[in-house]
PDB file of N, CA and C in Angstrom:
ATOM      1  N   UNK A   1     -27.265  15.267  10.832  1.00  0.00           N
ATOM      2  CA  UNK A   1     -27.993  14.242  11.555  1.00  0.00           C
ATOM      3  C   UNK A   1     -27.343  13.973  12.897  1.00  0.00           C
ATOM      4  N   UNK A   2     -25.998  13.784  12.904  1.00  0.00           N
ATOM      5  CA  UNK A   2     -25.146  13.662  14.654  1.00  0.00           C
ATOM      6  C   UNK A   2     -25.501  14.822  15.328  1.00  0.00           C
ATOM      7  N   UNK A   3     -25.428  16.189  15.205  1.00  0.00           N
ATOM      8  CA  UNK A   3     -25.532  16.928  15.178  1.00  0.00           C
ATOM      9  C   UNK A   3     -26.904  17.084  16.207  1.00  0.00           C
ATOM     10  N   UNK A   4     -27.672  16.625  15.402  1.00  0.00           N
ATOM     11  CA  UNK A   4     -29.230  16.525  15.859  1.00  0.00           C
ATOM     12  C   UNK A   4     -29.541  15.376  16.860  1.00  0.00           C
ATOM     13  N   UNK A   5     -28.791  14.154  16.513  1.00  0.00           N
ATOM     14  CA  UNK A   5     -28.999  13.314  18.129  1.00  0.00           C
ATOM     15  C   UNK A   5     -27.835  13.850  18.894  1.00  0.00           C
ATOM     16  N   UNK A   6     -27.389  14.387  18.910  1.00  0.00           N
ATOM     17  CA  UNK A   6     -26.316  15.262  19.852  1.00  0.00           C
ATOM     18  C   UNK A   6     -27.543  15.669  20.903  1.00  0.00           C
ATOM     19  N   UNK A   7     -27.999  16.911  20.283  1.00  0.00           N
ATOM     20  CA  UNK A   7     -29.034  17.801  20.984  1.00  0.00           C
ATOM     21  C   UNK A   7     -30.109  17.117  21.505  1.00  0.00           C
ATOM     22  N   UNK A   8     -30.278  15.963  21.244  1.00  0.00           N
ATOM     23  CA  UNK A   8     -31.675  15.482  21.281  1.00  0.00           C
ATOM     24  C   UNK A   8     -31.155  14.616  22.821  1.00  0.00           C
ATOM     25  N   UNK A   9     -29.775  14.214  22.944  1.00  0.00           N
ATOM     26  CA  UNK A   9     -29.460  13.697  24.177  1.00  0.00           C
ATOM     27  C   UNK A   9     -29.243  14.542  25.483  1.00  0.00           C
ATOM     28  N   UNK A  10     -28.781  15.818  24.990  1.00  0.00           N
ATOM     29  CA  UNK A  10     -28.243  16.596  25.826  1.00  0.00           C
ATOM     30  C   UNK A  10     -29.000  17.295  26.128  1.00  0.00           C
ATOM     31  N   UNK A  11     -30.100  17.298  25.559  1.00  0.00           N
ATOM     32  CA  UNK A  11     -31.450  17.587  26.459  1.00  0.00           C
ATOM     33  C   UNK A  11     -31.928  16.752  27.048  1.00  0.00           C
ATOM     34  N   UNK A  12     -32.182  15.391  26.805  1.00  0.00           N
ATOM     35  CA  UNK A  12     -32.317  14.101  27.738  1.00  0.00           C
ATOM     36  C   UNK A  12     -32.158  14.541  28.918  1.00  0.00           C
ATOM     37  N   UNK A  13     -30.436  14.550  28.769  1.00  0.00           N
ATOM     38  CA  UNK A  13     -29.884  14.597  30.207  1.00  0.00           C
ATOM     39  C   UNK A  13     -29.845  16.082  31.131  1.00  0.00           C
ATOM     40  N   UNK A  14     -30.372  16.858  30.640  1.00  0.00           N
ATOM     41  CA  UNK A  14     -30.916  17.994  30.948  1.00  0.00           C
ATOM     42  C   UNK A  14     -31.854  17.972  31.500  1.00  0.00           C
ATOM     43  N   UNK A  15     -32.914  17.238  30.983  1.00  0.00           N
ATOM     44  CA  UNK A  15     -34.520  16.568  31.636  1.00  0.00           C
ATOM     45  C   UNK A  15     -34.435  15.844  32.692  1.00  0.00           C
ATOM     46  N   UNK A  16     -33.378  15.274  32.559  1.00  0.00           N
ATOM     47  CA  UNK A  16     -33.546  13.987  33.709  1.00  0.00           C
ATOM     48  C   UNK A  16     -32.773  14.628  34.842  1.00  0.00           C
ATOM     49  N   UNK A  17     -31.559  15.842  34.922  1.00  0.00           N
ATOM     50  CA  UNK A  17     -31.319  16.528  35.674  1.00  0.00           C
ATOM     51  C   UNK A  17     -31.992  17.230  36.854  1.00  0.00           C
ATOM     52  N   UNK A  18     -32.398  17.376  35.804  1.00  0.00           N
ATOM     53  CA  UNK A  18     -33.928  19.207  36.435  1.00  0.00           C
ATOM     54  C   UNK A  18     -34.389  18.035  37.590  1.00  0.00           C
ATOM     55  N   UNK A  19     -35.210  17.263  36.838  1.00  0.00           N
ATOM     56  CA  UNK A  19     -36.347  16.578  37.832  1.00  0.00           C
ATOM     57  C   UNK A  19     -35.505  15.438  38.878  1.00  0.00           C
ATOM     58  N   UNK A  20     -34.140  15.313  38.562  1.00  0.00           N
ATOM     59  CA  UNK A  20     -33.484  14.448  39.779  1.00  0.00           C
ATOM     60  C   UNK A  20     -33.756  15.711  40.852  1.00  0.00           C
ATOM     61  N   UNK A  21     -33.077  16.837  40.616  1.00  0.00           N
ATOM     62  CA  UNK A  21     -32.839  17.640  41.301  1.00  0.00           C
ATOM     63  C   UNK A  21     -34.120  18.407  42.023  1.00  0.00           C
ATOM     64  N   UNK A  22     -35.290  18.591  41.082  1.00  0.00           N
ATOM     65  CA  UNK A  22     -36.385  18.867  42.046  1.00  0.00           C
ATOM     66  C   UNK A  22     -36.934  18.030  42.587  1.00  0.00           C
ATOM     67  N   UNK A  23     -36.676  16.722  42.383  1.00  0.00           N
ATOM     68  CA  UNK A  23     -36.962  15.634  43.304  1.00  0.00           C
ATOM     69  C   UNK A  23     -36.406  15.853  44.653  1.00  0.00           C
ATOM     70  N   UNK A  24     -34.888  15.855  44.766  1.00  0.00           N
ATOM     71  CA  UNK A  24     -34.294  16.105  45.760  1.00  0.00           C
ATOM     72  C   UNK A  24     -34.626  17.503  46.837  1.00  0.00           C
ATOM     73  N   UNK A  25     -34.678  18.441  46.014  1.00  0.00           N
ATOM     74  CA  UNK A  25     -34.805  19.341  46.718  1.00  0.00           C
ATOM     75  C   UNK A  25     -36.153  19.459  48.007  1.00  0.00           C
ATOM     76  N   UNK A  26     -37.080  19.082  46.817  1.00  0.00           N
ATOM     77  CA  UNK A  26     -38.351  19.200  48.299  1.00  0.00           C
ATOM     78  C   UNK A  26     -38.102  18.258  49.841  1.00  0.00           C
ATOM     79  N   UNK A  27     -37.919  16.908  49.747  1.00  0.00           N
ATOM     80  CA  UNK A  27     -37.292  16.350  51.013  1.00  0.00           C
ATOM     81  C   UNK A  27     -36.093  17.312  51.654  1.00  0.00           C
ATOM     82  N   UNK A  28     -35.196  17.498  50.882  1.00  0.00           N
ATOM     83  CA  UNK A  28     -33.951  18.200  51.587  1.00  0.00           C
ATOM     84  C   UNK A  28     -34.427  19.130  52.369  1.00  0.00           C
ATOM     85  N   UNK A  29     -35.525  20.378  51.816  1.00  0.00           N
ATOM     86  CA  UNK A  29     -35.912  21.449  52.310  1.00  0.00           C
ATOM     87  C   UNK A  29     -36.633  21.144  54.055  1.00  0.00           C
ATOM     88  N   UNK A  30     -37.712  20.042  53.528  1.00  0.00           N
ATOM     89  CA  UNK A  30     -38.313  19.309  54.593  1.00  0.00           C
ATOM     90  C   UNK A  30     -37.440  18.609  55.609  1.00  0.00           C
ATOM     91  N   UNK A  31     -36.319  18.449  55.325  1.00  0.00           N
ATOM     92  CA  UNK A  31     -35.069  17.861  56.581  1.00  0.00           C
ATOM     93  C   UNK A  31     -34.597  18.779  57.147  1.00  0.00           C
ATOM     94  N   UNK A  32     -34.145  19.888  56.284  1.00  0.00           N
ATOM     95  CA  UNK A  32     -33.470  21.272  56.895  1.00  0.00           C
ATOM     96  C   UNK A  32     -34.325  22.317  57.611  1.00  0.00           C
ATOM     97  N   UNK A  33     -35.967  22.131  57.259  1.00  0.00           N
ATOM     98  CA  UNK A  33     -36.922  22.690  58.399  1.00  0.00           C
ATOM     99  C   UNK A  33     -37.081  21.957  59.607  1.00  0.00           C
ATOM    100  N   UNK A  34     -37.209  20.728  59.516  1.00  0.00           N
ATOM    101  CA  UNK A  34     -37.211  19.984  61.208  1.00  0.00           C
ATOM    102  C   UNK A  34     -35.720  20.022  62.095  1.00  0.00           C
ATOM    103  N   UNK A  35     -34.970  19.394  61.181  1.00  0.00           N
ATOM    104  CA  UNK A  35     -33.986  19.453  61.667  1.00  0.00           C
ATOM    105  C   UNK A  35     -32.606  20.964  61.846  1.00  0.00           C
ATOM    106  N   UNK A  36     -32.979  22.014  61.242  1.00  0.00           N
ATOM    107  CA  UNK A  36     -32.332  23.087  61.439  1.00  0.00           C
ATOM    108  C   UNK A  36     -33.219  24.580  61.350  1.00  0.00           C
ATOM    109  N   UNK A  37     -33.071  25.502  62.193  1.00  0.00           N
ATOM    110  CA  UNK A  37     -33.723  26.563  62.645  1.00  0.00           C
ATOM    111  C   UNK A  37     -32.957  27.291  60.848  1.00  0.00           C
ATOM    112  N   UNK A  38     -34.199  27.345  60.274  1.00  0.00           N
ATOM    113  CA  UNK A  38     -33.472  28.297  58.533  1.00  0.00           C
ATOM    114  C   UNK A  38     -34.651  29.093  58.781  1.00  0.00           C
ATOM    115  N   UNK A  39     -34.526  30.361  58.079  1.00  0.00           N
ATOM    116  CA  UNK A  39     -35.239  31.375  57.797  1.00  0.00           C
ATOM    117  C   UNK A  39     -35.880  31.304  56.525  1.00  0.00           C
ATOM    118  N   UNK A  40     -37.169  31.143  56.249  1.00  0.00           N
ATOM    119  CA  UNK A  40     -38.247  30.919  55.001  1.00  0.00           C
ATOM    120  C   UNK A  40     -37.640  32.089  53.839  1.00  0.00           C
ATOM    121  N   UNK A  41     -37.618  33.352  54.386  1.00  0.00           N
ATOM    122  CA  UNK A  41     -37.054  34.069  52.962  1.00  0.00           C
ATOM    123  C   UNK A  41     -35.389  33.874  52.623  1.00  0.00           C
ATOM    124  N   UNK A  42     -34.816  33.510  54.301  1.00  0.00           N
ATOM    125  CA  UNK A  42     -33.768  33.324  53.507  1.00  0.00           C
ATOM    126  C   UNK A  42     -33.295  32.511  52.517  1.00  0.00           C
ATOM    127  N   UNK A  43     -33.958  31.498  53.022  1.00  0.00           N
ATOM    128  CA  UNK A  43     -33.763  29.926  52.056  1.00  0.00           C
ATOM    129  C   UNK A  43     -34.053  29.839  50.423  1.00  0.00           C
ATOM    130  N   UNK A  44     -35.686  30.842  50.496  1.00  0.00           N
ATOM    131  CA  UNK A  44     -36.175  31.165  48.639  1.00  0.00           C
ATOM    132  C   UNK A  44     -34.642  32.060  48.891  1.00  0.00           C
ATOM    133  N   UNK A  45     -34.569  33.114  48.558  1.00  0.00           N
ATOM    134  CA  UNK A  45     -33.288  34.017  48.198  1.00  0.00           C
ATOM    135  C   UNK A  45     -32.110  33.074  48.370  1.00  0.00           C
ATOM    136  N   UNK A  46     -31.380  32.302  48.584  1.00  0.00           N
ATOM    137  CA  UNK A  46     -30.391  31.612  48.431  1.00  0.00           C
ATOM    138  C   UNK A  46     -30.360  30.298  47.157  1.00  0.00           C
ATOM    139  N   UNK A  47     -31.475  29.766  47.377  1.00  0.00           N
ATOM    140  CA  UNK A  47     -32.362  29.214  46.155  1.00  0.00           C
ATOM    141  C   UNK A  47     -32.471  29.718  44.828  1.00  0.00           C
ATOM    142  N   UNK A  48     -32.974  31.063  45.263  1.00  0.00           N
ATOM    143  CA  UNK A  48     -33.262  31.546  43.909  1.00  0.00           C
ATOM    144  C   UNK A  48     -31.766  32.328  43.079  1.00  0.00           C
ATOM    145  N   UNK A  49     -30.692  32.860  44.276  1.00  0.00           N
ATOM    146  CA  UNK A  49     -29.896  33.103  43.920  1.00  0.00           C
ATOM    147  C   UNK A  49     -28.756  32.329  43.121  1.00  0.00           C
ATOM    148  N   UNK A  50     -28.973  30.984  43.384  1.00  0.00           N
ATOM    149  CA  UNK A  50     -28.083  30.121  43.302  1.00  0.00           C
ATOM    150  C   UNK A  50     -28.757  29.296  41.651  1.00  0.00           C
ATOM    151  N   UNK A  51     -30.081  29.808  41.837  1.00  0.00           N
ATOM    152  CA  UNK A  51     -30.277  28.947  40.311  1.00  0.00           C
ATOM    153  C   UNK A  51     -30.153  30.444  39.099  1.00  0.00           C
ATOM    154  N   UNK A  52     -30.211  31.616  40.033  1.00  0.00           N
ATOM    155  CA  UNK A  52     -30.052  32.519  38.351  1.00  0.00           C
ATOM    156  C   UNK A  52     -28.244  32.180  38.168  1.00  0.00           C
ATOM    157  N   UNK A  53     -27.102  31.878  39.382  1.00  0.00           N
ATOM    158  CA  UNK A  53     -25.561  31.852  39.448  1.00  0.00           C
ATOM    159  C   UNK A  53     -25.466  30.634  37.779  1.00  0.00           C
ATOM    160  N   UNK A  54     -26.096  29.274  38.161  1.00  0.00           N
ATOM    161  CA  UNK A  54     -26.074  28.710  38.046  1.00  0.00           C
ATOM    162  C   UNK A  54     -26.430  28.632  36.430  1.00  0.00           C
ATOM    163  N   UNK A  55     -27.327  29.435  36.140  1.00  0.00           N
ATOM    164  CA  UNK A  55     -27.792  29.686  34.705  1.00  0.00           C
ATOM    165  C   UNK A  55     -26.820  30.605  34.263  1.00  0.00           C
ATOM    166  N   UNK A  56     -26.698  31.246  34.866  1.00  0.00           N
ATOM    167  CA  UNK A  56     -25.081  32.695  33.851  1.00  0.00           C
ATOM    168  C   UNK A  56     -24.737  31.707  33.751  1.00  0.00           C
ATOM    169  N   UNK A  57     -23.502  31.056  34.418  1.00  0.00           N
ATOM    170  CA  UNK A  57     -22.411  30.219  34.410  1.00  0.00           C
ATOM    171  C   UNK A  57     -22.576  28.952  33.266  1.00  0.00           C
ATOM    172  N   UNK A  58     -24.057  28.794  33.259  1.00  0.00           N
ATOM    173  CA  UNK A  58     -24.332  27.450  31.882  1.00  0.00           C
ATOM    174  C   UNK A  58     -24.269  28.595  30.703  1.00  0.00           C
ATOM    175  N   UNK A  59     -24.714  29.902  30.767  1.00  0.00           N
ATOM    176  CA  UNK A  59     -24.544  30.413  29.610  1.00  0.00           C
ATOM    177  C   UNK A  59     -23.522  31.031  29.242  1.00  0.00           C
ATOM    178  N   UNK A  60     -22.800  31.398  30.266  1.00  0.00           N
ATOM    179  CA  UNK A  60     -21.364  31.534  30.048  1.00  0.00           C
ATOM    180  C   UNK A  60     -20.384  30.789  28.860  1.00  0.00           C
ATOM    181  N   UNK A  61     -20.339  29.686  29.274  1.00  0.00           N
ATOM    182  CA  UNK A  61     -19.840  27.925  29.462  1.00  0.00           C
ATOM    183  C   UNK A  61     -19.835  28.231  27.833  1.00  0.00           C
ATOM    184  N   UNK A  62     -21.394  28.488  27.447  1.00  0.00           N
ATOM    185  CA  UNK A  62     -21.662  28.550  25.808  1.00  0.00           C
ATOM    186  C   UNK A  62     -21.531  29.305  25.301  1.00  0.00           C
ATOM    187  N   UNK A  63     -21.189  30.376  25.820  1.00  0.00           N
ATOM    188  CA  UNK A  63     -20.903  31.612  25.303  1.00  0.00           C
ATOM    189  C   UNK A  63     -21.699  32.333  24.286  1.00  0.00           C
ATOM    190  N   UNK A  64     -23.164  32.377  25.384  1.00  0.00           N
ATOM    191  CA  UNK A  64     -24.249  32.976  24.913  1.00  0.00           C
ATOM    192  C   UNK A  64     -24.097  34.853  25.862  1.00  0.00           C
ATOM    193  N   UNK A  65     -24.605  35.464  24.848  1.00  0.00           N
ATOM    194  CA  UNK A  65     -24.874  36.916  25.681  1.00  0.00           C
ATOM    195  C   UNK A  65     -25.907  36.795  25.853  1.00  0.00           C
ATOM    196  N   UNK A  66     -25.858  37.059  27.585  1.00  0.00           N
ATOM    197  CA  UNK A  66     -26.361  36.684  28.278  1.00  0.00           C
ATOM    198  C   UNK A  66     -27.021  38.332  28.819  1.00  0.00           C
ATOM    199  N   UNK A  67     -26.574  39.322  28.199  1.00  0.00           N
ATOM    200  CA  UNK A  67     -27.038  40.701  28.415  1.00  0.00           C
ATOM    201  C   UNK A  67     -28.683  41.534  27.543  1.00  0.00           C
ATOM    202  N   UNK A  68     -28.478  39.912  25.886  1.00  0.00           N
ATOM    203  CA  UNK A  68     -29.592  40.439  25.405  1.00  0.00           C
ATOM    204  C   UNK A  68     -30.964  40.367  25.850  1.00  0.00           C
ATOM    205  N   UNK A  69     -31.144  39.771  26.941  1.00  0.00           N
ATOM    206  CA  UNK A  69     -32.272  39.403  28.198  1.00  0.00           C
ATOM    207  C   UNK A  69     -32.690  40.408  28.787  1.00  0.00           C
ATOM    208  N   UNK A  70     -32.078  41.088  29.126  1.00  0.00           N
ATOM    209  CA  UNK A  70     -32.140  42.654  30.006  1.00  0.00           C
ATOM    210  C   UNK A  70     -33.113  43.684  28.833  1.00  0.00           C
ATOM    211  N   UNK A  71     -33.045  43.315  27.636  1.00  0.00           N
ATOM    212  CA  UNK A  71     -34.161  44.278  26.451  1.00  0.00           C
ATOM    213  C   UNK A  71     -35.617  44.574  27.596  1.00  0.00           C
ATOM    214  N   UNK A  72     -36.232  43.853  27.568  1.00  0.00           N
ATOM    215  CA  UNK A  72     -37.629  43.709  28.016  1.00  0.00           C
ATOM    216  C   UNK A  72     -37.247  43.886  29.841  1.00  0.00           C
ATOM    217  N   UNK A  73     -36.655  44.730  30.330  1.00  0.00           N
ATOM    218  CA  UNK A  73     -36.888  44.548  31.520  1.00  0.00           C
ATOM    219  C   UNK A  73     -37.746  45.076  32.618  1.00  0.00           C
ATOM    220  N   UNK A  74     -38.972  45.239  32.264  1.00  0.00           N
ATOM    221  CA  UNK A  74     -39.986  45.498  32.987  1.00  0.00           C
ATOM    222  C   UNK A  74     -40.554  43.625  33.231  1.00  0.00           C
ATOM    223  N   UNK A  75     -41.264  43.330  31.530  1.00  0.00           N
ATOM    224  CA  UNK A  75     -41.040  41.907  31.483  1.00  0.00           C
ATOM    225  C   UNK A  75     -41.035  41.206  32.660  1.00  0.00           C
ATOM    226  N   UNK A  76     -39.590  41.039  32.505  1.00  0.00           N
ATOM    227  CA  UNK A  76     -38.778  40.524  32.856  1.00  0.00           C
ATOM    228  C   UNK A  76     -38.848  40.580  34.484  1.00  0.00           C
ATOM    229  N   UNK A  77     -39.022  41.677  35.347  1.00  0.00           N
ATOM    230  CA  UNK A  77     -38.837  42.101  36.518  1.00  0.00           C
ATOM    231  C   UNK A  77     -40.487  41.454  37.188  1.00  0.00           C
ATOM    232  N   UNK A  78     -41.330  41.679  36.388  1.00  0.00           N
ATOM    233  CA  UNK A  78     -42.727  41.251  37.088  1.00  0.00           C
ATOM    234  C   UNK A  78     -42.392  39.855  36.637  1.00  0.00           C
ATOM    235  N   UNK A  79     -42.087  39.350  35.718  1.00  0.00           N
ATOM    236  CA  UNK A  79     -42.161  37.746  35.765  1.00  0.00           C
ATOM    237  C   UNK A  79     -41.305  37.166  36.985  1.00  0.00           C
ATOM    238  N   UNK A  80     -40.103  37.583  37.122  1.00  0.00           N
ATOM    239  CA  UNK A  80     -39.095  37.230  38.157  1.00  0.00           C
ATOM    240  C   UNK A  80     -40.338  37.586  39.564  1.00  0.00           C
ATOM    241  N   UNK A  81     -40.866  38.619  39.563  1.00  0.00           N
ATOM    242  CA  UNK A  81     -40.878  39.119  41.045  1.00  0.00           C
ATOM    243  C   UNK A  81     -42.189  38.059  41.171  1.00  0.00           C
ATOM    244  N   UNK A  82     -43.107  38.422  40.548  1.00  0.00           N
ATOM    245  CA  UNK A  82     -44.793  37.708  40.584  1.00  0.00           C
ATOM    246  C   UNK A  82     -44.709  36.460  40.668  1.00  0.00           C
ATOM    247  N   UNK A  83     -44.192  36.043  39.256  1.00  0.00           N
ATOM    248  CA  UNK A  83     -44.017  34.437  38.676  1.00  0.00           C
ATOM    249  C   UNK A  83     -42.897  33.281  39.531  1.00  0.00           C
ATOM    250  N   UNK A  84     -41.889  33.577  39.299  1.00  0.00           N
ATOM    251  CA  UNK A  84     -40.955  32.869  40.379  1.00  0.00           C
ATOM    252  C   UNK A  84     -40.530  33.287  41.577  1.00  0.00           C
ATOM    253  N   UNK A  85     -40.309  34.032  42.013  1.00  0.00           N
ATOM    254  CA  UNK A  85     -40.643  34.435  43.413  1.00  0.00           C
ATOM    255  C   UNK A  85     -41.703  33.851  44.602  1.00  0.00           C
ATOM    256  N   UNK A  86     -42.898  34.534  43.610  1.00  0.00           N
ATOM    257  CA  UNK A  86     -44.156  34.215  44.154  1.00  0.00           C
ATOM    258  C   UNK A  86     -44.043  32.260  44.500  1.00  0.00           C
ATOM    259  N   UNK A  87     -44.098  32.024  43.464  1.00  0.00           N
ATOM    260  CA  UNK A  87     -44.314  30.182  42.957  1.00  0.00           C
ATOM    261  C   UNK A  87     -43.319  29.773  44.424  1.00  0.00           C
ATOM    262  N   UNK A  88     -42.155  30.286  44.625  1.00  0.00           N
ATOM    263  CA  UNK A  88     -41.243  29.534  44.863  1.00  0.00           C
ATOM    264  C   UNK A  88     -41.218  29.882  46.233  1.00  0.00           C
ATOM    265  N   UNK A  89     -41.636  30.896  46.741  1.00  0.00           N
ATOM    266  CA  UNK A  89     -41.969  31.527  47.856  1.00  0.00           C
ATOM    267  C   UNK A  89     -43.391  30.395  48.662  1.00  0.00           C
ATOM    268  N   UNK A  90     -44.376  30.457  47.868  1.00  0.00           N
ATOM    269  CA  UNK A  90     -45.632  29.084  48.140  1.00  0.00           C
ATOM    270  C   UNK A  90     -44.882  28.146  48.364  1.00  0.00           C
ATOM    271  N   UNK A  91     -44.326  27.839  47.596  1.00  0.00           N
ATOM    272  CA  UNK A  91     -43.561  26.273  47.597  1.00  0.00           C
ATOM    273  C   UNK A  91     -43.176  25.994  48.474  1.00  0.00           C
ATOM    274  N   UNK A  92     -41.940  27.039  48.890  1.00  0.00           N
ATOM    275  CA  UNK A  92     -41.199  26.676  50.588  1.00  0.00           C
ATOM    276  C   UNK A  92     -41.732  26.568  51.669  1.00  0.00           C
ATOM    277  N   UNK A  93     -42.686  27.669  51.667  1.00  0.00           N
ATOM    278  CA  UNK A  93     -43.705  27.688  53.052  1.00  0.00           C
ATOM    279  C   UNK A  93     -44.520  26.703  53.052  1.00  0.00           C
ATOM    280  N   UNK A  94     -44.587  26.086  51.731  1.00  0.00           N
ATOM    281  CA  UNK A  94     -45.878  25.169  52.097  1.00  0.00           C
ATOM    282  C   UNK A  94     -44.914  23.672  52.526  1.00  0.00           C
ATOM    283  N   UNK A  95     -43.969  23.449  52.003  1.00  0.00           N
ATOM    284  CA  UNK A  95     -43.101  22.365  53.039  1.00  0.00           C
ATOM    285  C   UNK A  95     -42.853  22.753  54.421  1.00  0.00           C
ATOM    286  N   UNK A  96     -42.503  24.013  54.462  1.00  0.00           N
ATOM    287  CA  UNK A  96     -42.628  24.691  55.844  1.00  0.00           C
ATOM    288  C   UNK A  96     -43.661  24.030  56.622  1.00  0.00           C
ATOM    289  N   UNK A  97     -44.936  24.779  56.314  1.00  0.00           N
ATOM    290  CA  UNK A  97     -45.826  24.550  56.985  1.00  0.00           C
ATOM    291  C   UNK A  97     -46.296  23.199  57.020  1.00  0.00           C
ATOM    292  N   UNK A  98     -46.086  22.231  56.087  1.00  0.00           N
ATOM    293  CA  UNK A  98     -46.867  20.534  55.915  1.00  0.00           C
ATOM    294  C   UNK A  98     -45.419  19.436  55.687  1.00  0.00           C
ATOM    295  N   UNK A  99     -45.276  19.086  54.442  1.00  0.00           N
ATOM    296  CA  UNK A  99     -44.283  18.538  53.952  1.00  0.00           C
ATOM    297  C   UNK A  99     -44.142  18.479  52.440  1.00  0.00           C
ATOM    298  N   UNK A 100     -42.691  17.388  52.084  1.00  0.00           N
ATOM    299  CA  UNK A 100     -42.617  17.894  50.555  1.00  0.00           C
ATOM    300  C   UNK A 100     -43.543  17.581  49.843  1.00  0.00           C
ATOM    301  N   UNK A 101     -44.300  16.415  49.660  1.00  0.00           N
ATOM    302  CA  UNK A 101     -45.450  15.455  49.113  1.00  0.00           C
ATOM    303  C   UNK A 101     -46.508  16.852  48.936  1.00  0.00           C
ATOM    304  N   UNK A 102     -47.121  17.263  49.895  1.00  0.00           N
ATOM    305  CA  UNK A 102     -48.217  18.021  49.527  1.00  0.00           C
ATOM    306  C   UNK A 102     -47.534  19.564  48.826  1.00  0.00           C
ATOM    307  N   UNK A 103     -46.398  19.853  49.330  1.00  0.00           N
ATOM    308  CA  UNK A 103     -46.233  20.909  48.065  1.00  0.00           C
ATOM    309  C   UNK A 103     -45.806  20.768  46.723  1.00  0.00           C
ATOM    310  N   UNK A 104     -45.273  19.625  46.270  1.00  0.00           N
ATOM    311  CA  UNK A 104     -45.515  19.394  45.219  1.00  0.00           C
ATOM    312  C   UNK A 104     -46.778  18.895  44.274  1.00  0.00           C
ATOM    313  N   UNK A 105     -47.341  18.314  45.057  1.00  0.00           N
ATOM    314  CA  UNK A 105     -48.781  18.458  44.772  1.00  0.00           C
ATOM    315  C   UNK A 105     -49.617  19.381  44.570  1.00  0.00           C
ATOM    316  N   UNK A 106     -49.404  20.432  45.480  1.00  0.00           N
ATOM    317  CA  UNK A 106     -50.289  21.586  45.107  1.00  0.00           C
ATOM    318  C   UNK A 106     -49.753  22.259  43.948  1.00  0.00           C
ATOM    319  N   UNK A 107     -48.230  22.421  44.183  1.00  0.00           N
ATOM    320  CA  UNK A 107     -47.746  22.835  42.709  1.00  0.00           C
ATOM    321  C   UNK A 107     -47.728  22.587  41.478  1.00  0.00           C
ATOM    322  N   UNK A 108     -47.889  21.086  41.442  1.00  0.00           N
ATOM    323  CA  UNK A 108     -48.472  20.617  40.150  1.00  0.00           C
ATOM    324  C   UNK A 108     -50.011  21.383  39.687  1.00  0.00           C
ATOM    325  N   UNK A 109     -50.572  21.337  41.100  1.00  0.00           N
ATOM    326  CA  UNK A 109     -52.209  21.715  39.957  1.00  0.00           C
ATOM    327  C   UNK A 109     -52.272  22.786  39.721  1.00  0.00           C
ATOM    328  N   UNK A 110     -51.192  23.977  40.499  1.00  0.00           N
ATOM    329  CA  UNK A 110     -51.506  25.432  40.131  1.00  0.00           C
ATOM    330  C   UNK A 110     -50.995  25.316  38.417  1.00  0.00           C
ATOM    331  N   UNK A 111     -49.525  24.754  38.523  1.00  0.00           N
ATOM    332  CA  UNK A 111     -48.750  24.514  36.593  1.00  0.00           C
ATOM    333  C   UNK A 111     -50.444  24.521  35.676  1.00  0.00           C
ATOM    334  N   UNK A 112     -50.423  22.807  36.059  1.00  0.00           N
ATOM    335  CA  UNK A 112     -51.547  22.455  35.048  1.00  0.00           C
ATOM    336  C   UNK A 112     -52.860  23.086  35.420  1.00  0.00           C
TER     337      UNK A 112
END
């Protein structure tokens, strides 16, 4: 039973992480386009690099193999390239091009 509200918190705070943090991020992005000359692909690729770093290192931590992922890697390669890439690639440009408010907005209705 501890055991189980263990997990049940530490996903809480897992939840409430994620979405502090994608909260933050869309303004930030939108400050660092007006206010600093960044490059649109560079920014997804540093982004995206920094959240797969960021996931080894949590699975590390747990000392999950983290190699049995690589099975399916075709999968795997069109979901990365199409699915998050793509998504995250829209996303930036579209703060790029407008601000954070409407790309998260649009991103919500593509999800749902």
């Amino acid at each position: 039973m501890r055991t189980e509200r263990k997990k049940r918190i530490i996903g809480l705070i897992l939840i409430i992480s994620a979405s502090v943090l994608w909260g933050i991020s869309g303004p930030a992005m939108q400050w660092l386009f007006a206010h600093e000359t960044v490059d649109l692909p560079s920014l997804v690729a540093i982004r995206l690099f920094m959240a797969g770093v960021l996931m080894l290192l949590f699975l590390a931590v747990r000392k999950e193999n983290i190699w049995c992922i690589l099975k399916p890697w075709k999968r795997l390669l069109l979901f990365g390239v199409l699915g998050i890439l793509g998504l995250q690639y829209t996303f930036v440009s579209t703060i790029e091009a407008g601000n954070a408010v409407t790309a998260t907005l649009l991103l919500m209705n593509i999800i749902n």
